[in-house]
Protein backbone atom coordinates (compact mmCIF):
# COMPACT_ATOMS: atom_id res chain seq x y z
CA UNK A 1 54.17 116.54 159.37
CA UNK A 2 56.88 114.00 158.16
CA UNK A 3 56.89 114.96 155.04
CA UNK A 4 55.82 117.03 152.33
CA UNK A 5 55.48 116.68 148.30
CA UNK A 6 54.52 119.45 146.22
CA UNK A 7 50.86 118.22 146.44
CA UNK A 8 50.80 115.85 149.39
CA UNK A 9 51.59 116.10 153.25
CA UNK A 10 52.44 112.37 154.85
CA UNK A 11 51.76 112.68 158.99
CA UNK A 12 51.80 110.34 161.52
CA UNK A 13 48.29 108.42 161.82
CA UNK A 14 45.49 108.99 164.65
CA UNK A 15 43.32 107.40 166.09
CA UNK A 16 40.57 110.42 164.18
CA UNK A 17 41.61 108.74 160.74
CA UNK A 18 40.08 105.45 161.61
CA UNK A 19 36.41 106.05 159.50
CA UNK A 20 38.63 107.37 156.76
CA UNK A 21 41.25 104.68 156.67
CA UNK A 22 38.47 102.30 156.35
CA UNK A 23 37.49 103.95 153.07
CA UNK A 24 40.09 102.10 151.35
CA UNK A 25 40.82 99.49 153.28
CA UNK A 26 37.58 97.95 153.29
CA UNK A 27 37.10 98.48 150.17
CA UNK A 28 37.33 94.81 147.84
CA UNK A 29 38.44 96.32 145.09
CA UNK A 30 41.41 98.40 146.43
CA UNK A 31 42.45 95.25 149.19
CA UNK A 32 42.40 92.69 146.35
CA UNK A 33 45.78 91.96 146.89
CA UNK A 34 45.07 91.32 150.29
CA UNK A 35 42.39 88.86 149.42
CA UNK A 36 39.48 90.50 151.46
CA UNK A 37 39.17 93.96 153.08
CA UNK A 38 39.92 94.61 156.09
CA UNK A 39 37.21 94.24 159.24
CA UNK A 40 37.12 97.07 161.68
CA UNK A 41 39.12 95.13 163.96
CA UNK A 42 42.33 95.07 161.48
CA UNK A 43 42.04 98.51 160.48
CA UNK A 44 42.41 99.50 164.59
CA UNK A 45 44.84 97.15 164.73
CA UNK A 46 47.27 98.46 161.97
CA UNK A 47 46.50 102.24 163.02
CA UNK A 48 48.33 100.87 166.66
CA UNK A 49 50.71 98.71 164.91
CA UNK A 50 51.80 102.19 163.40
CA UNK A 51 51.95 103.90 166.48
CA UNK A 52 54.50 101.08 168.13
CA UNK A 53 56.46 101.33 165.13
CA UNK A 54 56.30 105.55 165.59
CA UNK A 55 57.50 105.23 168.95
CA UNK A 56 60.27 101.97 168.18
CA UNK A 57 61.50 102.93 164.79
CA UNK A 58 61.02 106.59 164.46
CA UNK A 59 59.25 105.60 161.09
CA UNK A 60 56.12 103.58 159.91
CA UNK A 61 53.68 103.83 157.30
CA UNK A 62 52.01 107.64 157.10
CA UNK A 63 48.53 109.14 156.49
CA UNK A 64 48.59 110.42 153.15
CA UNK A 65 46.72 114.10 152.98
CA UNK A 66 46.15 116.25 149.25
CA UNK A 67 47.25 119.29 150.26
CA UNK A 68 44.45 120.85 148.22
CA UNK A 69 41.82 119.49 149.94
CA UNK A 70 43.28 118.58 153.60
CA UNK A 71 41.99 114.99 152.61
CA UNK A 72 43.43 111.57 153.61
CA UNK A 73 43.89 109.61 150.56
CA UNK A 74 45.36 107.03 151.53
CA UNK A 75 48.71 105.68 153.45
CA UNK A 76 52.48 105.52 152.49
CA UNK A 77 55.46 104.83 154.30
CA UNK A 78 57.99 102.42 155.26
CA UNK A 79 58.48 99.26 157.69
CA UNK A 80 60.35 96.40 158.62
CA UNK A 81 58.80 93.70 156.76
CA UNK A 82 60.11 89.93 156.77
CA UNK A 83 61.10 88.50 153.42
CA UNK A 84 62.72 84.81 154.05
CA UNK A 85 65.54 84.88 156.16
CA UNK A 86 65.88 88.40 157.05
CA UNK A 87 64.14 92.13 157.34
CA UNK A 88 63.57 94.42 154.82
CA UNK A 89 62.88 98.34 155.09
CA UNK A 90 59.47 98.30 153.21
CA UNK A 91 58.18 101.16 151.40
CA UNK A 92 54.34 100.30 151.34
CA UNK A 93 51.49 102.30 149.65
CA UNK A 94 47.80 101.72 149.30
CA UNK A 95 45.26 104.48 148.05
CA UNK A 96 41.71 105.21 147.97
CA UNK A 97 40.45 104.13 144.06
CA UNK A 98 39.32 107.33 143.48
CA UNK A 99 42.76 108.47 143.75
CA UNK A 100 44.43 105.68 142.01
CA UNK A 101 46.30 107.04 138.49
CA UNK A 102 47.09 110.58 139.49
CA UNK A 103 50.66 109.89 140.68
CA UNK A 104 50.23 110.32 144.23
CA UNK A 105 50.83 106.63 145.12
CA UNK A 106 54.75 107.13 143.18
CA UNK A 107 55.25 110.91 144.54
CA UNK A 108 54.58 109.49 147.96
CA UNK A 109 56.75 106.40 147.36
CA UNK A 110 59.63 108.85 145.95
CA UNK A 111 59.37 110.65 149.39
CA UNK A 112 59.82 107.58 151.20
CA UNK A 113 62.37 106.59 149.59
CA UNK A 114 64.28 110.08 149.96
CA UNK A 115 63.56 109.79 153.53
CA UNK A 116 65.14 106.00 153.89
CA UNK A 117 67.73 107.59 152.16
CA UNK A 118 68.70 111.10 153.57
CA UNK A 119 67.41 110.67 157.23
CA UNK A 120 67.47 107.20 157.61
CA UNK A 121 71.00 105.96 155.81
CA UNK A 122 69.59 103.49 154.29
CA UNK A 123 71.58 101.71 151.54
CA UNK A 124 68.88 100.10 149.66
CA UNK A 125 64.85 100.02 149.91
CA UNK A 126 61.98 97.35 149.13
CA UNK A 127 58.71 97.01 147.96
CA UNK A 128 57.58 93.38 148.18
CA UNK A 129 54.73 93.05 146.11
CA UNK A 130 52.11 90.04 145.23
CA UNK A 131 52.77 89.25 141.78
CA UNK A 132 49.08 89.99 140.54
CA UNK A 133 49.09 93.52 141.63
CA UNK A 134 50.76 94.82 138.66
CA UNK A 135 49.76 99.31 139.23
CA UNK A 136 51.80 98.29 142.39
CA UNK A 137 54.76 97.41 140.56
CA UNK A 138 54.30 100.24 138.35
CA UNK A 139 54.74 102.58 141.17
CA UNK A 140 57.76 100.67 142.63
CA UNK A 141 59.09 101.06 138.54
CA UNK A 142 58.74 104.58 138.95
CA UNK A 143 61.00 104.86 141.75
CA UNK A 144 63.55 103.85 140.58
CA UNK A 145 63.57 99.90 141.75
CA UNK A 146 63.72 96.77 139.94
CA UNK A 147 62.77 93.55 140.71
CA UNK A 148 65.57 91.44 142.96
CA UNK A 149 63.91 88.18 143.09
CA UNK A 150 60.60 86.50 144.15
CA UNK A 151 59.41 84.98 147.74
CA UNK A 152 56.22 83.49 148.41
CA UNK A 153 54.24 85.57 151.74
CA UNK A 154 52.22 82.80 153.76
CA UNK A 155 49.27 85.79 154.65
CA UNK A 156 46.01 84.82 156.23
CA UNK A 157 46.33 81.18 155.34
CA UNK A 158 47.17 81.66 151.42
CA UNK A 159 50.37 81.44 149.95
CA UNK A 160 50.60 84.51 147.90
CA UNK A 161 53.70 85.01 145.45
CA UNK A 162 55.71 88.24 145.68
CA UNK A 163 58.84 90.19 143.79
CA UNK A 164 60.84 91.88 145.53
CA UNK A 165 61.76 95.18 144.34
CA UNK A 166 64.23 97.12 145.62
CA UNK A 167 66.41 100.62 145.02
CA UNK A 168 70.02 100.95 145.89
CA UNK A 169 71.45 104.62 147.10
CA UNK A 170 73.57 106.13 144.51
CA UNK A 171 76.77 106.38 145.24
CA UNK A 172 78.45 109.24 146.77
């Protein structure tokens, strides 16, 4: 366990999560900021993209489990994503629909951002998200970050306009 919520655990990814990981990312509706889902091949390939970033970082974007249940809902965590000129510590979400307006996505996104904070030192965190995908920004709203300014991602041959949000550690 990385970390815990008072109804969510967020834990490292495994290889077991793949069938359940491709409940929501291959579904359309969920990846429609994406423009497509994903195939089976880009699901693997983010799962090991997780674990390099595990075992380089110390951090990368984390299974999301309801305590409740012992279900994965969906994923959460940060990353080093590029934005123009430079690298941003990311804090990413994406849920399974049937999850979607319960508050996990911002409770998970809050513990992120704790995390960057507390363990990581981070100064300030991001969420770079497409402009159409406005329950995104919602969630970045409700912790805590505005939006910074706007970039345009070149993803999968589309150019796909993006704010970037971001939240600044309080001072001491």
């Amino acid at each position: 366990m990385i970390l815990e919520t008072p109804r969510l655990i967020l834990r490292e990814m495994t290889e077991a999560d793949f069938p359940l990981l491709c409940r929501h990312l291959q579904d359309e509706e969920v990846m429609y900021a994406y423009e497509r889902p994903f195939s089976d091949a880009d699901v693997w390939e983010g799962i090991h993209k997780q674990f390099q970033r595990y075992k380089e970082c110390g951090f990368g974007v984390w299974a999301v489990i309801l305590k409740e249940s012992g279900e994965l809902i969906g994923q959460c965590g940060l990353s080093m994503q590029p934005c123009e000129e430079r690298e941003l510590l990311e804090i990413g979400y994406i849920f399974q629909k049937e999850h979607w307006h319960k508050g996990y996505a911002s409770e998970a996104a809050i513990a992120c951002r704790n995390y960057a904070f507390d363990k990581l030192g981070a100064d300030e965190v991001f969420s770079l998200i497409r402009d159409t995908n406005t329950a995104s920004q919602n969630v970045a709203k409700r912790n805590g970050m505005s939006v910074r300014g706007t970039y345009i991602k070149h993803y999968r041959g589309i150019d796909m306009p993006h704010l970037i949000f971001s939240v600044r550690r309080a001072p001491d």
